[in-house]
Protein backbone atom coordinates (compact mmCIF):
# COMPACT_ATOMS: atom_id res chain seq x y z
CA UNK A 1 -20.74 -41.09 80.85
CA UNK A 2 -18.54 -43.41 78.89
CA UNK A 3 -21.94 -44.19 76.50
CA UNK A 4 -22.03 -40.43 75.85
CA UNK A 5 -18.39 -39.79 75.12
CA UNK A 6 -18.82 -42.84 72.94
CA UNK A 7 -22.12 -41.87 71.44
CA UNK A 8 -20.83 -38.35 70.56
CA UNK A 9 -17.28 -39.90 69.32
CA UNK A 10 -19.13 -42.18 66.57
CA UNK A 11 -21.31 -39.21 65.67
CA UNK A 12 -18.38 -37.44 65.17
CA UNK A 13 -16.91 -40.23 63.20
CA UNK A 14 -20.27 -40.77 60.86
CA UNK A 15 -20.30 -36.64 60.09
CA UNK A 16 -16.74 -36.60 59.23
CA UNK A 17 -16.74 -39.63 57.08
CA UNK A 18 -20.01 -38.67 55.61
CA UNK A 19 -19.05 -35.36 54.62
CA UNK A 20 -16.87 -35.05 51.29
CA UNK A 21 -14.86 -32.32 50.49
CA UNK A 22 -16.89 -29.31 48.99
CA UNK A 23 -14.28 -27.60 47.70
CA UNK A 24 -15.27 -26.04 44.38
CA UNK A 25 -13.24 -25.75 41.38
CA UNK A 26 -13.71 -23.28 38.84
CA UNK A 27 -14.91 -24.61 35.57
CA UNK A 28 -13.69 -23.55 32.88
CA UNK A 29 -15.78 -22.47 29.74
CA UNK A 30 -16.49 -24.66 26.98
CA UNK A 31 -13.57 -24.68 24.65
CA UNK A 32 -13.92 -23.38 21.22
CA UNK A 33 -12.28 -25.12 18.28
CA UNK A 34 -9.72 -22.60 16.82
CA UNK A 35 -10.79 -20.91 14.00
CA UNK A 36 -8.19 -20.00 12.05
CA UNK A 37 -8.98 -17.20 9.41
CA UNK A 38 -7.66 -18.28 6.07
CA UNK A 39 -3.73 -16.20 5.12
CA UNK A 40 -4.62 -13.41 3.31
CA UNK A 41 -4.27 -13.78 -0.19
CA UNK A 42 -1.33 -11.75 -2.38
CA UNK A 43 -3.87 -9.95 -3.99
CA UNK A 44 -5.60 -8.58 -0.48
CA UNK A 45 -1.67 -7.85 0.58
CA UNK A 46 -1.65 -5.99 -2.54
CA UNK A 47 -4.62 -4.07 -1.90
CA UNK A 48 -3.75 -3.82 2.01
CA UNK A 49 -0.40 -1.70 0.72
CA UNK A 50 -2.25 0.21 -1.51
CA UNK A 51 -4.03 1.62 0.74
CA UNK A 52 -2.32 2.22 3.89
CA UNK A 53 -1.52 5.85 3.42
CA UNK A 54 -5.09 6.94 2.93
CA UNK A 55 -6.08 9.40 5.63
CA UNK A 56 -9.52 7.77 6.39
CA UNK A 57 -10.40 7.65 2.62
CA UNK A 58 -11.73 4.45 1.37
CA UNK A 59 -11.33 3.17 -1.50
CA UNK A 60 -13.16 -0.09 -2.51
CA UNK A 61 -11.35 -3.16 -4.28
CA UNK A 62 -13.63 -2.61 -7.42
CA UNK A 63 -12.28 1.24 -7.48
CA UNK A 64 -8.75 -0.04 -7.15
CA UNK A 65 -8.87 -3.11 -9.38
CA UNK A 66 -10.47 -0.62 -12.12
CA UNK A 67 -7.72 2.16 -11.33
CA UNK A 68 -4.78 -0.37 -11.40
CA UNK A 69 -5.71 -1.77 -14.88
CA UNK A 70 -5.90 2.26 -16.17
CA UNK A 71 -2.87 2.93 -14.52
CA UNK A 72 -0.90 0.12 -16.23
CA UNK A 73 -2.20 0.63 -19.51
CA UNK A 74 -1.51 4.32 -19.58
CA UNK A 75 2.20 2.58 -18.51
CA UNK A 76 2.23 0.81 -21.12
CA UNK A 77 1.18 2.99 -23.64
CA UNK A 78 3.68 5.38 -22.58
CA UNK A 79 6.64 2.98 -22.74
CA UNK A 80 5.28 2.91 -26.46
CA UNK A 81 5.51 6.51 -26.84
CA UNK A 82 8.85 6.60 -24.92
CA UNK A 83 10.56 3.64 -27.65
CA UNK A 84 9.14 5.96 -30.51
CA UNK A 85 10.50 9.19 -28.73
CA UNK A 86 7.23 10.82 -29.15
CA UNK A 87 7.02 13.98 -27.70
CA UNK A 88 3.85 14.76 -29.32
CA UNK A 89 1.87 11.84 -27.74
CA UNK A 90 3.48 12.28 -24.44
CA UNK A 91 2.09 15.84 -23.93
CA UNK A 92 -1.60 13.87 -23.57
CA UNK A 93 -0.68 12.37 -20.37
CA UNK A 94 1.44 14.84 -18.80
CA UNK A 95 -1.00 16.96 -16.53
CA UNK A 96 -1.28 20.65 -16.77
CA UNK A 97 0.11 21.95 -14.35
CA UNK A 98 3.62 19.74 -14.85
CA UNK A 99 3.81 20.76 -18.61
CA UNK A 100 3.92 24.58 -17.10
CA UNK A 101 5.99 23.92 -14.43
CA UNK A 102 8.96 21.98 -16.78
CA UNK A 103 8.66 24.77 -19.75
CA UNK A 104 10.03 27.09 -16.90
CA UNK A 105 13.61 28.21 -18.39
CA UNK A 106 14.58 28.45 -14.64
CA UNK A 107 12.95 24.42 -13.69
CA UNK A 108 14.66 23.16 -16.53
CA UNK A 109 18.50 25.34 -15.95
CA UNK A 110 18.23 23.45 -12.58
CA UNK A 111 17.48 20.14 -13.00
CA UNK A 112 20.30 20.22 -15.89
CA UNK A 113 22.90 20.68 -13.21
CA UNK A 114 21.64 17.23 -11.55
CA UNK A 115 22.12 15.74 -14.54
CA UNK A 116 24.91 12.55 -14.55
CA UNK A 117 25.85 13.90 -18.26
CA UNK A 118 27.61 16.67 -17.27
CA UNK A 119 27.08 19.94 -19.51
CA UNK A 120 23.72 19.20 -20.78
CA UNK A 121 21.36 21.81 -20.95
CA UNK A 122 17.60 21.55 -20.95
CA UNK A 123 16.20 24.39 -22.88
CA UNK A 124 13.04 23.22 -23.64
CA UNK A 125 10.53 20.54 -22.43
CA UNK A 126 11.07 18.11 -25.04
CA UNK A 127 14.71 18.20 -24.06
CA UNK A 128 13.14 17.21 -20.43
CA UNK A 129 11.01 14.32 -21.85
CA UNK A 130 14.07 13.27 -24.06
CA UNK A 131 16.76 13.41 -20.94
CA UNK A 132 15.29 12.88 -17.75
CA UNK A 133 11.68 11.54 -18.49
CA UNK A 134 12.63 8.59 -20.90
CA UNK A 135 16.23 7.48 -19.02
CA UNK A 136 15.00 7.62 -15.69
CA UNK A 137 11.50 5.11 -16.84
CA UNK A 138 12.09 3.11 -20.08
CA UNK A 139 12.11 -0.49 -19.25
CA UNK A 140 11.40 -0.64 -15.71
CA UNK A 141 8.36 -2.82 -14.98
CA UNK A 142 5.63 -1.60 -12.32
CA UNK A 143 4.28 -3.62 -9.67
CA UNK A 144 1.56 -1.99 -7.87
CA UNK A 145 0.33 1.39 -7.45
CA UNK A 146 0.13 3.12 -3.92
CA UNK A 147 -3.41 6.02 -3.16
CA UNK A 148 -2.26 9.38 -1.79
CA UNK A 149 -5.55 10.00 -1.85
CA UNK A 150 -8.36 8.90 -4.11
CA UNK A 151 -7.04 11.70 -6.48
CA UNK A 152 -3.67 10.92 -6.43
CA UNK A 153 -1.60 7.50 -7.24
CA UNK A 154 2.29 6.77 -7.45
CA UNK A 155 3.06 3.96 -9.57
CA UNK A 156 6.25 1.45 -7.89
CA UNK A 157 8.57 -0.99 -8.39
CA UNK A 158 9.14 -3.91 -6.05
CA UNK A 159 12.79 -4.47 -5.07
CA UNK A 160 13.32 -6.42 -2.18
CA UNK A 161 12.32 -4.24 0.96
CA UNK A 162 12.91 -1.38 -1.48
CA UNK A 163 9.71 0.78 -3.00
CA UNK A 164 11.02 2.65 -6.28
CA UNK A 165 8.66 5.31 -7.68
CA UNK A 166 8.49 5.48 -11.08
CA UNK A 167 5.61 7.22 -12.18
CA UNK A 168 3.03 9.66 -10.20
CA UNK A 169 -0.79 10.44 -11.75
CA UNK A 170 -3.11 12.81 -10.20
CA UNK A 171 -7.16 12.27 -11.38
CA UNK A 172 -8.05 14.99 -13.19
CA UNK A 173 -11.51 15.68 -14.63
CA UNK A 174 -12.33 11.63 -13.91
CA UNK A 175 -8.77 11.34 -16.30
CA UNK A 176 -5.47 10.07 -14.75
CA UNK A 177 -2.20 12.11 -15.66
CA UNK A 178 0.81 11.84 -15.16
CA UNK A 179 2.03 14.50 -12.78
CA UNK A 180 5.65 14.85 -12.90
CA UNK A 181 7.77 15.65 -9.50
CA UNK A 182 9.04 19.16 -9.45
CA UNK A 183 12.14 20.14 -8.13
């Protein structure tokens, strides 16, 4: 009897020692080198900002690229036409709509009492152009324009956190205007 106790004791003894632990640990997939996608380029952030207010219009970098370069030059041909007080000129790029609106005796007898110069009276839409259009623009520099829509840009100024509005155009007939902001 002692034989089998010892027989089944040593089998005992050769199965646990044989055995190893089967535990299984998870493995883990095959790690990926990082890729990092390159920083985004000032001009992309530029075009990013441009258009963020689009309401699922798209507007292709080509289309803006092309749209900024009109938009600055018509800038910059009006800051020409703004040093030569040319009221003449300026009527080309002022849209319809804004040269009717600012004739109105009424538009123009309320937006003289918002005037800083106290006592100045618009009468007439050259007196606009000569007292609110060319003070509140000349010399300010542009740094990107913002889409509305594909029809509609505002031209802004950069100023720290700050977006200043300077200018707004509105595509007309495949022609950028300037649309002026109504009271």
């Amino acid at each position: 009897m002692k034989n089998i106790i010892y027989l089944v004791f040593a089998a005992c003894l050769i199965l646990f020692a044989g055995c190893e632990s089967t535990t299984v640990e998870k493995s883990e997939a095959p790690v990926k080198p990082s890729v990092q996608k390159p920083a985004k380029t000032e001009a992309e952030l530029e075009y990013e900002r441009a258009t963020q207010d689009l309401d699922g219009e798209k507007i292709s970098i080509e289309t803006y690229e092309m749209d900024k370069k009109i938009i600055l030059e018509k800038i910059s041909e009006l800051n020409i036409i703004m040093k030569d007080k040319n009221y003449k000129s300026w009527l080309n790029y002022i849209e319809k709509s804004s040269i009717d609106y600012w004739s109105m005796k009424t538009n123009l007898s309320a937006v003289s009492k918002q005037l800083p110069v106290k006592g100045l009276n618009l009468k007439t839409l050259e007196d606009y152009f000569n007292y609110v259009f060319i003070p509140s623009r000349m010399g300010r520099r542009i740094d990107e324009i913002r889409y509305l829509s594909s029809t509609s840009i505002k031209a802004v100024q950069i100023r720290n956190d700050d977006t200043i509005v300077f200018y707004n155009f509105k595509k007309i007939d495949d022609q950028w205007q300037v649309e002026l902001p109504r009271l």
